[in-house]
PDB file of N, CA and C in Angstrom:
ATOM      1  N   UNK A   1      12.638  51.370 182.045  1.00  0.00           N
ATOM      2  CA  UNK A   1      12.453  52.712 182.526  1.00  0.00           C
ATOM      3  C   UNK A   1      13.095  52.817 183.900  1.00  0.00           C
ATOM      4  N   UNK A   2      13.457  53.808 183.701  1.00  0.00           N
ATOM      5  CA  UNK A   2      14.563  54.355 185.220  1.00  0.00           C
ATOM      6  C   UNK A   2      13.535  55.345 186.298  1.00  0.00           C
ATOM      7  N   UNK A   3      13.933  55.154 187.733  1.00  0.00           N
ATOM      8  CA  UNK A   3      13.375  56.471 188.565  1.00  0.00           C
ATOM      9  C   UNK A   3      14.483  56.616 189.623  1.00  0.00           C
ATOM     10  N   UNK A   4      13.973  57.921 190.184  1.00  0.00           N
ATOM     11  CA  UNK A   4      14.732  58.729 190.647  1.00  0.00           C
ATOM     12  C   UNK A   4      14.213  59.719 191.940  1.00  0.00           C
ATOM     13  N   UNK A   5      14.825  59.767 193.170  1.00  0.00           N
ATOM     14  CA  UNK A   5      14.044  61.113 193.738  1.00  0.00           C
ATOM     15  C   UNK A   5      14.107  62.176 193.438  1.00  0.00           C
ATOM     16  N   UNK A   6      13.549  63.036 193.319  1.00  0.00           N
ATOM     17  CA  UNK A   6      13.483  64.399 192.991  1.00  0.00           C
ATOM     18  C   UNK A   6      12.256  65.518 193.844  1.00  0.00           C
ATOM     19  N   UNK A   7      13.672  66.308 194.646  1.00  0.00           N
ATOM     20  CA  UNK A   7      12.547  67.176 194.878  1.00  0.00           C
ATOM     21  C   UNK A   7      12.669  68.966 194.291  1.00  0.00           C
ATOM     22  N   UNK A   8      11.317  69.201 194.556  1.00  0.00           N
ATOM     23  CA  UNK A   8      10.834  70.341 193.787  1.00  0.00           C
ATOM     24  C   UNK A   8      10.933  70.124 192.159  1.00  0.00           C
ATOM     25  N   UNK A   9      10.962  69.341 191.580  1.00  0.00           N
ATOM     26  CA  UNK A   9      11.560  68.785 190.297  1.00  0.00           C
ATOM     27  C   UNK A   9      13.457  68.768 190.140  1.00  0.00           C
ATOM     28  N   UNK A  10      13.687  68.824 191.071  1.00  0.00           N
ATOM     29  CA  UNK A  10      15.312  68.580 190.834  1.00  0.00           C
ATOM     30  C   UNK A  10      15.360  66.768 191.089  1.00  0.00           C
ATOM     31  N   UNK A  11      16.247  66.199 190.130  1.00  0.00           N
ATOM     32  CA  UNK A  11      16.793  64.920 190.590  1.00  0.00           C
ATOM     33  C   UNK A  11      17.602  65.000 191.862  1.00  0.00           C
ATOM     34  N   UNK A  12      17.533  64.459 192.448  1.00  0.00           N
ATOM     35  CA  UNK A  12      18.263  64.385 193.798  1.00  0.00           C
ATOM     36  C   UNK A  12      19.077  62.821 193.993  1.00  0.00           C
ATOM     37  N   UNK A  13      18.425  62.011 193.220  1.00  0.00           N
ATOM     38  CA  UNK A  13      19.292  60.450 193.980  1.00  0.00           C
ATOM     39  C   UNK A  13      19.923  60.181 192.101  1.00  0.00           C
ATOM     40  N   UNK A  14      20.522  58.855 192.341  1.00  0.00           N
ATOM     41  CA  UNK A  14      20.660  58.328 191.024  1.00  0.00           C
ATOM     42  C   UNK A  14      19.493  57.909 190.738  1.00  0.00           C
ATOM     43  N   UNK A  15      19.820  56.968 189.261  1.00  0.00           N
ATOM     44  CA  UNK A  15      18.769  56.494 189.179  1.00  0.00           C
ATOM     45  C   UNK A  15      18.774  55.258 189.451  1.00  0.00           C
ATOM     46  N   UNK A  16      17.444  54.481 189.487  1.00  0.00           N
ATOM     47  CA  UNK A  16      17.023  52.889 189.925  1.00  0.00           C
ATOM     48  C   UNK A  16      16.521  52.655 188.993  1.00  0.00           C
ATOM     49  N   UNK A  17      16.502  50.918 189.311  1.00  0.00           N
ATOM     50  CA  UNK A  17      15.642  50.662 187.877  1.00  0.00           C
ATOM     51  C   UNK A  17      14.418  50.327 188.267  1.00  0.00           C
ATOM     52  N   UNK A  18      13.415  50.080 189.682  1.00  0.00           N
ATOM     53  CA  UNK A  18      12.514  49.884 190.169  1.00  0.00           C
ATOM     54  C   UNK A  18      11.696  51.351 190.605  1.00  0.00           C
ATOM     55  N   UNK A  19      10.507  51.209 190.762  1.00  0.00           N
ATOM     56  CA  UNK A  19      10.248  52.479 192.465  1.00  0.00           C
ATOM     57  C   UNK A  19      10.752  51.817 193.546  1.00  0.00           C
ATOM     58  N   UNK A  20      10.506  50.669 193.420  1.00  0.00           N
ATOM     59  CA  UNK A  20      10.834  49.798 194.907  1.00  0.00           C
ATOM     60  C   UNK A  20      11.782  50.219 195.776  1.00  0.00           C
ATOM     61  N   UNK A  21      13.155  50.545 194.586  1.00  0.00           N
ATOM     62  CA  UNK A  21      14.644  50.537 194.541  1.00  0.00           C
ATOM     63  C   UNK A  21      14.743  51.884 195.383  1.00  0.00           C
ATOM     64  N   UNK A  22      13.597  52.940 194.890  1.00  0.00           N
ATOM     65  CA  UNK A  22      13.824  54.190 195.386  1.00  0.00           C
ATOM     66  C   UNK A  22      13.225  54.501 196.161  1.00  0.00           C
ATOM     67  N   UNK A  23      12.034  53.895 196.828  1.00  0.00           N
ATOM     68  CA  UNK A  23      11.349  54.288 197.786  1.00  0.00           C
ATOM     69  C   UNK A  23      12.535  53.039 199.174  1.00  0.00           C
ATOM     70  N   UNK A  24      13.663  52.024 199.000  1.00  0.00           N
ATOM     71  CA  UNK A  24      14.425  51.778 199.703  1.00  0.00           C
ATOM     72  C   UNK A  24      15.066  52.837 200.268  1.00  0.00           C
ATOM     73  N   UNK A  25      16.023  53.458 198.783  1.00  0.00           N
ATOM     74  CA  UNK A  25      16.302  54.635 199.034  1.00  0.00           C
ATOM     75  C   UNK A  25      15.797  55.614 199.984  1.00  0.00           C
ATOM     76  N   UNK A  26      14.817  56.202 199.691  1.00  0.00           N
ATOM     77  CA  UNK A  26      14.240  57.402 200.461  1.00  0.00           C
ATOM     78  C   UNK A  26      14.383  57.174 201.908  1.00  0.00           C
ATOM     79  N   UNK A  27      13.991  55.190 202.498  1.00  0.00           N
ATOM     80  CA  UNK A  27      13.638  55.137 203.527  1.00  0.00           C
ATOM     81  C   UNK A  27      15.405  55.169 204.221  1.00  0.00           C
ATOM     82  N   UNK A  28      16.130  54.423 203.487  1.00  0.00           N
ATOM     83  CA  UNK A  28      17.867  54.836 204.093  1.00  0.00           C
ATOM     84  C   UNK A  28      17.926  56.019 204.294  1.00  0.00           C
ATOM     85  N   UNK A  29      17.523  56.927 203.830  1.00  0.00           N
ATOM     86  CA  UNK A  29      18.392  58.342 204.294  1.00  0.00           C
ATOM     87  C   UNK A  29      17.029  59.148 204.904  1.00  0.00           C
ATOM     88  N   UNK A  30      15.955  58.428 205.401  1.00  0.00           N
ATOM     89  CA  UNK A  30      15.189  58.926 206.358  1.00  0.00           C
ATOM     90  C   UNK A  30      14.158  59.786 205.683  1.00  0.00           C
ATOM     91  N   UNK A  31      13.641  59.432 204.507  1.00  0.00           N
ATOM     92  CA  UNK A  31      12.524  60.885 203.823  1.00  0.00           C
ATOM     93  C   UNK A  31      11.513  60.331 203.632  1.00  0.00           C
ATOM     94  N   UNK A  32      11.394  58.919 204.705  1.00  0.00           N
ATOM     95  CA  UNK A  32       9.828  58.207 204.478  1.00  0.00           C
ATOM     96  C   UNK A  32       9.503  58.078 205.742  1.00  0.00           C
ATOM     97  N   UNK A  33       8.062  58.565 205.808  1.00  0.00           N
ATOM     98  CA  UNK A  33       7.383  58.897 206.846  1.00  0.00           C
ATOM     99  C   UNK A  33       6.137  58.003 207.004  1.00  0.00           C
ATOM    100  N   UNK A  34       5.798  57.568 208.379  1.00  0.00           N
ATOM    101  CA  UNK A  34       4.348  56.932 208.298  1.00  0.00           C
ATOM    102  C   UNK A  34       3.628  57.262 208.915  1.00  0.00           C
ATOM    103  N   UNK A  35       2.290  56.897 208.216  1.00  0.00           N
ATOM    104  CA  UNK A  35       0.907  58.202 208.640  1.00  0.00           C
ATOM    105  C   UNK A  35      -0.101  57.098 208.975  1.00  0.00           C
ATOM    106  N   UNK A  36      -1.100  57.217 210.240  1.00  0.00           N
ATOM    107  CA  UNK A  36      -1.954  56.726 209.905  1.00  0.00           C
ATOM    108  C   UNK A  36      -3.297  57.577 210.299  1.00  0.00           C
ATOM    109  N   UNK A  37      -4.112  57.080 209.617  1.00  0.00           N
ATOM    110  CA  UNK A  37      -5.606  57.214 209.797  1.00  0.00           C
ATOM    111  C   UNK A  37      -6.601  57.188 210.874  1.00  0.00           C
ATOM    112  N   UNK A  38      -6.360  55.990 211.094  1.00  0.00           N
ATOM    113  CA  UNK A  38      -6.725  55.387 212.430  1.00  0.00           C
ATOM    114  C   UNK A  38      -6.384  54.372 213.370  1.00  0.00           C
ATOM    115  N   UNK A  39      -6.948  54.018 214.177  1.00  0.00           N
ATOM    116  CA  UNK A  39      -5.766  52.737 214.451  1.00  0.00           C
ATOM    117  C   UNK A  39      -6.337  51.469 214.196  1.00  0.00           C
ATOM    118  N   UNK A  40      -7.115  51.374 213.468  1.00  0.00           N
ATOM    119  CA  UNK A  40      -7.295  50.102 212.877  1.00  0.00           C
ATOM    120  C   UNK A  40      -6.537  49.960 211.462  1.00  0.00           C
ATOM    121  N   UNK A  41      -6.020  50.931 210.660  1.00  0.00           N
ATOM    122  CA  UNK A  41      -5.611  50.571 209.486  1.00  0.00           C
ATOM    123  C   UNK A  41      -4.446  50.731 209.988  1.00  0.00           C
ATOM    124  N   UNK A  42      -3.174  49.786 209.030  1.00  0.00           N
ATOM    125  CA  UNK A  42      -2.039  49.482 209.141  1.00  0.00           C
ATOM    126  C   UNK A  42      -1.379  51.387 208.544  1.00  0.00           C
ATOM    127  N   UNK A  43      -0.726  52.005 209.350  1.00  0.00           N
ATOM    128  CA  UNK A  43       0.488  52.624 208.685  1.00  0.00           C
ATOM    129  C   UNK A  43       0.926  53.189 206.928  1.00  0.00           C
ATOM    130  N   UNK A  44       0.524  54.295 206.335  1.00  0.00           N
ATOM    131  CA  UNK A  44       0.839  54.422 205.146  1.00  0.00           C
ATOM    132  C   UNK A  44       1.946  55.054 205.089  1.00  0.00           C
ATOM    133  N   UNK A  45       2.741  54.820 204.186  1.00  0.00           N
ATOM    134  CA  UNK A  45       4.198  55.220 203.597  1.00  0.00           C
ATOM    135  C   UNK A  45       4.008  56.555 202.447  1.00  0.00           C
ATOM    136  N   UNK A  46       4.590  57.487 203.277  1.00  0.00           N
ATOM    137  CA  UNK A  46       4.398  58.593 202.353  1.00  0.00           C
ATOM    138  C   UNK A  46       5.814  59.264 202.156  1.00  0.00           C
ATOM    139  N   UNK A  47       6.774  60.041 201.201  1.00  0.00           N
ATOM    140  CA  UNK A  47       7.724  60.556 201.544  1.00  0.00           C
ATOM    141  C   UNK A  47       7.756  61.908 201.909  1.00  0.00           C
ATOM    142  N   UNK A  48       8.970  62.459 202.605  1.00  0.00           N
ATOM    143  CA  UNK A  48       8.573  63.796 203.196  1.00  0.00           C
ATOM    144  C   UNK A  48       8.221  64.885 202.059  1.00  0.00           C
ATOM    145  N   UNK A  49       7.308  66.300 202.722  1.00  0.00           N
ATOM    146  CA  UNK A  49       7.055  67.209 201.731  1.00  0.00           C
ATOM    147  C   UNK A  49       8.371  67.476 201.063  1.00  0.00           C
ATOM    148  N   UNK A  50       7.849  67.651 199.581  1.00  0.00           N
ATOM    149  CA  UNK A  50       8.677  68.554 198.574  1.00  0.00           C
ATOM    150  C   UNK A  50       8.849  67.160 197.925  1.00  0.00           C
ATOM    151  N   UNK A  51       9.005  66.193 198.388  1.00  0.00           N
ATOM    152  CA  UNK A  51       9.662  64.890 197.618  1.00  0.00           C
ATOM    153  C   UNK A  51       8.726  63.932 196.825  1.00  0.00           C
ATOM    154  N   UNK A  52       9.155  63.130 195.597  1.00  0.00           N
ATOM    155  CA  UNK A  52       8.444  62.503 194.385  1.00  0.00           C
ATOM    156  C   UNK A  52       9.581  61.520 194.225  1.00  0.00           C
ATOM    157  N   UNK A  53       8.635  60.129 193.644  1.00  0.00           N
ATOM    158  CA  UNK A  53       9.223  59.614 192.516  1.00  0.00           C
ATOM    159  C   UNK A  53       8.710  59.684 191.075  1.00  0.00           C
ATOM    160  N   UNK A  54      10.005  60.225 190.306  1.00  0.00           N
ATOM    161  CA  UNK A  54       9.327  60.048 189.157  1.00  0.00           C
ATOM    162  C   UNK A  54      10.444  59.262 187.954  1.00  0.00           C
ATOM    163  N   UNK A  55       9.544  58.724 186.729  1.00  0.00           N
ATOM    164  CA  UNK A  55      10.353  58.469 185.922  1.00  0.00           C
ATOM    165  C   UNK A  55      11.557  59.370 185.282  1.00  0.00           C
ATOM    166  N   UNK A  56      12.474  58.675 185.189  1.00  0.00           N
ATOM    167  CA  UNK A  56      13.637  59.530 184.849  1.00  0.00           C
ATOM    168  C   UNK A  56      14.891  58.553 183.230  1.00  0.00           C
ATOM    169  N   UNK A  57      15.639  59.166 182.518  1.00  0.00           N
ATOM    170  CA  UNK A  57      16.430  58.671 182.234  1.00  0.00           C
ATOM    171  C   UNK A  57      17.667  57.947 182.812  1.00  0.00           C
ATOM    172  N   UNK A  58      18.205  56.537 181.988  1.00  0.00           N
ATOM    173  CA  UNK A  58      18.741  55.761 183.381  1.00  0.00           C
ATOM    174  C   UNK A  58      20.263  56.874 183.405  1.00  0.00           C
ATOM    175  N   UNK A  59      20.878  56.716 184.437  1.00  0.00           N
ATOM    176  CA  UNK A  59      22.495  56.951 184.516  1.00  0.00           C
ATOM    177  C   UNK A  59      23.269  56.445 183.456  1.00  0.00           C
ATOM    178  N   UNK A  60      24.108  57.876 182.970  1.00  0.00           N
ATOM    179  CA  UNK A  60      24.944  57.520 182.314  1.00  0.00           C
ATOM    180  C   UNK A  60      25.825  56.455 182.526  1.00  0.00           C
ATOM    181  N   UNK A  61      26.383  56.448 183.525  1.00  0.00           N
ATOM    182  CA  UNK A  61      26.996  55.158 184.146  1.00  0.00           C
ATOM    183  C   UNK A  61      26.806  53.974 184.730  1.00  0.00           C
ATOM    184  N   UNK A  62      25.203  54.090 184.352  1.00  0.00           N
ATOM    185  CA  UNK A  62      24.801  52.649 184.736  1.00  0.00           C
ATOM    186  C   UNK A  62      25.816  51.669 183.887  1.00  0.00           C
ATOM    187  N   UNK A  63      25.773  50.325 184.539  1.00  0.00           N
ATOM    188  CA  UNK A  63      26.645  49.477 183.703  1.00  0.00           C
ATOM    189  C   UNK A  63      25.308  48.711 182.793  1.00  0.00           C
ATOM    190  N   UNK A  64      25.962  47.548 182.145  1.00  0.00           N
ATOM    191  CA  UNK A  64      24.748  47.103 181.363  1.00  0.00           C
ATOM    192  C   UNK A  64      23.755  46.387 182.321  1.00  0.00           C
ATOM    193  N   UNK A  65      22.627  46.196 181.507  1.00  0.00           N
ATOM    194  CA  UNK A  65      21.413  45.383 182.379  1.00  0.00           C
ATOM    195  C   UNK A  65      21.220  44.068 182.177  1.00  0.00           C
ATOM    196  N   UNK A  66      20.380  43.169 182.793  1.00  0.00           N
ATOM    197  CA  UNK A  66      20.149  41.854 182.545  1.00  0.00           C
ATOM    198  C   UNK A  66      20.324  41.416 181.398  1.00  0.00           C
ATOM    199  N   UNK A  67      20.951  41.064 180.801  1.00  0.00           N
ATOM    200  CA  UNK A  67      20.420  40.395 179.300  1.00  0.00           C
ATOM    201  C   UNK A  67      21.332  41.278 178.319  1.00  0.00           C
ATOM    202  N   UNK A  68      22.192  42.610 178.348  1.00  0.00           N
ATOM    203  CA  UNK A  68      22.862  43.193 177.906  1.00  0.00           C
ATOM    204  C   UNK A  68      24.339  42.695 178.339  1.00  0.00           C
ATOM    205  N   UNK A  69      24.990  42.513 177.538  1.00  0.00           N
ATOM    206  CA  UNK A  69      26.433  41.835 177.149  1.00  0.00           C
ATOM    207  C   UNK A  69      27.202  43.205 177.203  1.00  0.00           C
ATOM    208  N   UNK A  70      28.424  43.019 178.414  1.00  0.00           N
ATOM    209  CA  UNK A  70      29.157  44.010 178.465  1.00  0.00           C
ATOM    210  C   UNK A  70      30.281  44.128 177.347  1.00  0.00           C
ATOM    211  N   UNK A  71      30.600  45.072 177.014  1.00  0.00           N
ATOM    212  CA  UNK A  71      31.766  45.098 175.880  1.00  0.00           C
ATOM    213  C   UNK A  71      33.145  45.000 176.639  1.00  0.00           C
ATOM    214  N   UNK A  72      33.390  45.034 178.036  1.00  0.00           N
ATOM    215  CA  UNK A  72      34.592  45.390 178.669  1.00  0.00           C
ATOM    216  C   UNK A  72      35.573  44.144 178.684  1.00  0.00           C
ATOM    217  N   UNK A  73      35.309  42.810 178.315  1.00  0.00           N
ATOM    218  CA  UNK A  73      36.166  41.393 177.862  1.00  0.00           C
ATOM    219  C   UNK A  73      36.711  41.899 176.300  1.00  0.00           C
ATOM    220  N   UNK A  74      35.727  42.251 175.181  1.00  0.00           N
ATOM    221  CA  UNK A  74      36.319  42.638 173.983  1.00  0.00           C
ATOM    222  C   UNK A  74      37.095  43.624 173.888  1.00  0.00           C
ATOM    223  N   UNK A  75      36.680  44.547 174.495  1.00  0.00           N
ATOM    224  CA  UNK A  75      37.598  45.792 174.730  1.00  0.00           C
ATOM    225  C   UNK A  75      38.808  45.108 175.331  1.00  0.00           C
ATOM    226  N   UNK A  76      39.073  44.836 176.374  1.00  0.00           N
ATOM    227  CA  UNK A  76      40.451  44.463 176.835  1.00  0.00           C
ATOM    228  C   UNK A  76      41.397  43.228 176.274  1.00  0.00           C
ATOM    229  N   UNK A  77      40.620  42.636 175.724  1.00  0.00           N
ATOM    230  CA  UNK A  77      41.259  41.662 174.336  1.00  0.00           C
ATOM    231  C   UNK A  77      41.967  42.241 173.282  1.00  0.00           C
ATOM    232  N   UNK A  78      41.392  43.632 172.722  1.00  0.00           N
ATOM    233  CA  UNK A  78      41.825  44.003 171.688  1.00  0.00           C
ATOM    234  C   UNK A  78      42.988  45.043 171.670  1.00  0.00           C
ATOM    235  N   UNK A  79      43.979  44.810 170.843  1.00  0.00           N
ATOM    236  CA  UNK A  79      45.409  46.173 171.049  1.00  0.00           C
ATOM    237  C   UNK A  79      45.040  46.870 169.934  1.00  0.00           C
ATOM    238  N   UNK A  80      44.835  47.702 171.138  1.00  0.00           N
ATOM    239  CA  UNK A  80      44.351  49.325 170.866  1.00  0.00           C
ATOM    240  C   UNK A  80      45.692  50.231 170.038  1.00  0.00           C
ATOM    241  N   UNK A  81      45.747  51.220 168.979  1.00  0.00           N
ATOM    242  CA  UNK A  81      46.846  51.890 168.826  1.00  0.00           C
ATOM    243  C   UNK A  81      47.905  51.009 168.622  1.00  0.00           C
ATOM    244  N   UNK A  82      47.955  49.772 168.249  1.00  0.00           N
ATOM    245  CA  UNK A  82      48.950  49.399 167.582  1.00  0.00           C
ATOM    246  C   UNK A  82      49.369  49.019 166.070  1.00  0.00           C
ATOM    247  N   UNK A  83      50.425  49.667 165.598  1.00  0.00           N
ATOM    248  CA  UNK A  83      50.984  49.875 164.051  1.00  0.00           C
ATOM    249  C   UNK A  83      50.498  48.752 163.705  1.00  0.00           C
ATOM    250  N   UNK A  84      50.165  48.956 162.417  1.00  0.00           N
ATOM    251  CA  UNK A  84      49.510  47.908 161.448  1.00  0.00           C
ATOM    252  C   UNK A  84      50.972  47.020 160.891  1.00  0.00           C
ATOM    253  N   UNK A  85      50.630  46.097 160.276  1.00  0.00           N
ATOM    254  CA  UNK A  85      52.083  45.356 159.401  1.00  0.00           C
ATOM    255  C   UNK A  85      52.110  46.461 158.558  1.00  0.00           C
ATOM    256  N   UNK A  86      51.369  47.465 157.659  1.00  0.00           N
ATOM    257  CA  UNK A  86      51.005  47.630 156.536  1.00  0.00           C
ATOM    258  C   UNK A  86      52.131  48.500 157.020  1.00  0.00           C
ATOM    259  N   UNK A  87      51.897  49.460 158.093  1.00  0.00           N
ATOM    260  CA  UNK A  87      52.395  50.628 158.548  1.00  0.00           C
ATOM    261  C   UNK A  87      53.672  50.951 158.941  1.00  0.00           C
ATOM    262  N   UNK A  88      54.081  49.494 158.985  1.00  0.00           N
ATOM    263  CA  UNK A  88      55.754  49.722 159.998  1.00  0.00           C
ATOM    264  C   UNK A  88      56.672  49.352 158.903  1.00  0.00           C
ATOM    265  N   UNK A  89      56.127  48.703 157.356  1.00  0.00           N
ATOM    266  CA  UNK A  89      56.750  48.583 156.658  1.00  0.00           C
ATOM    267  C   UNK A  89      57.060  49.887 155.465  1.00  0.00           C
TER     268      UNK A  89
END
């Protein structure tokens, strides 16, 4: 499963394959904020209003994942569009 930021329900980032990945995210481009309570408790991580993570479908362009075998060695092995014997005779 993939996530993504999104605010107001719009996707806004790509997608990740963690929250981890995206709450990195959020904090690079500055939309994580820390709050505290009091001053004995440590600091909570919240992102700015309007903003969520939620599950999302992965990117079309993700490449493959762990354990998924890219096709791009077979693909470039193989001649593409070229006349058959059958064909040139």
């Amino acid at each position: 499963m993939s996530y993504a930021l999104f605010s107001n329900t719009v996707k806004v980032s790509q997608a990740f394959r963690t929250k981890a990945e995206v709450w990195k995210h959020a904090a690079d481009i500055g939309l994580v904020i820390e709050v505290s309570s009091s001053e004995e408790d440590p600091p909570r991580r919240i992102l700015a209003t309007g903003y969520t993570i939620d599950a999302c479908a992965p990117d079309i362009a993700d490449g493959p994942t762990v354990g998924e075998r890219s096709l791009a060695p077979v693909m470039t092995s193989c001649s593409l569009n070229q006349p058959s014997a059958a064909a040139a005779s």
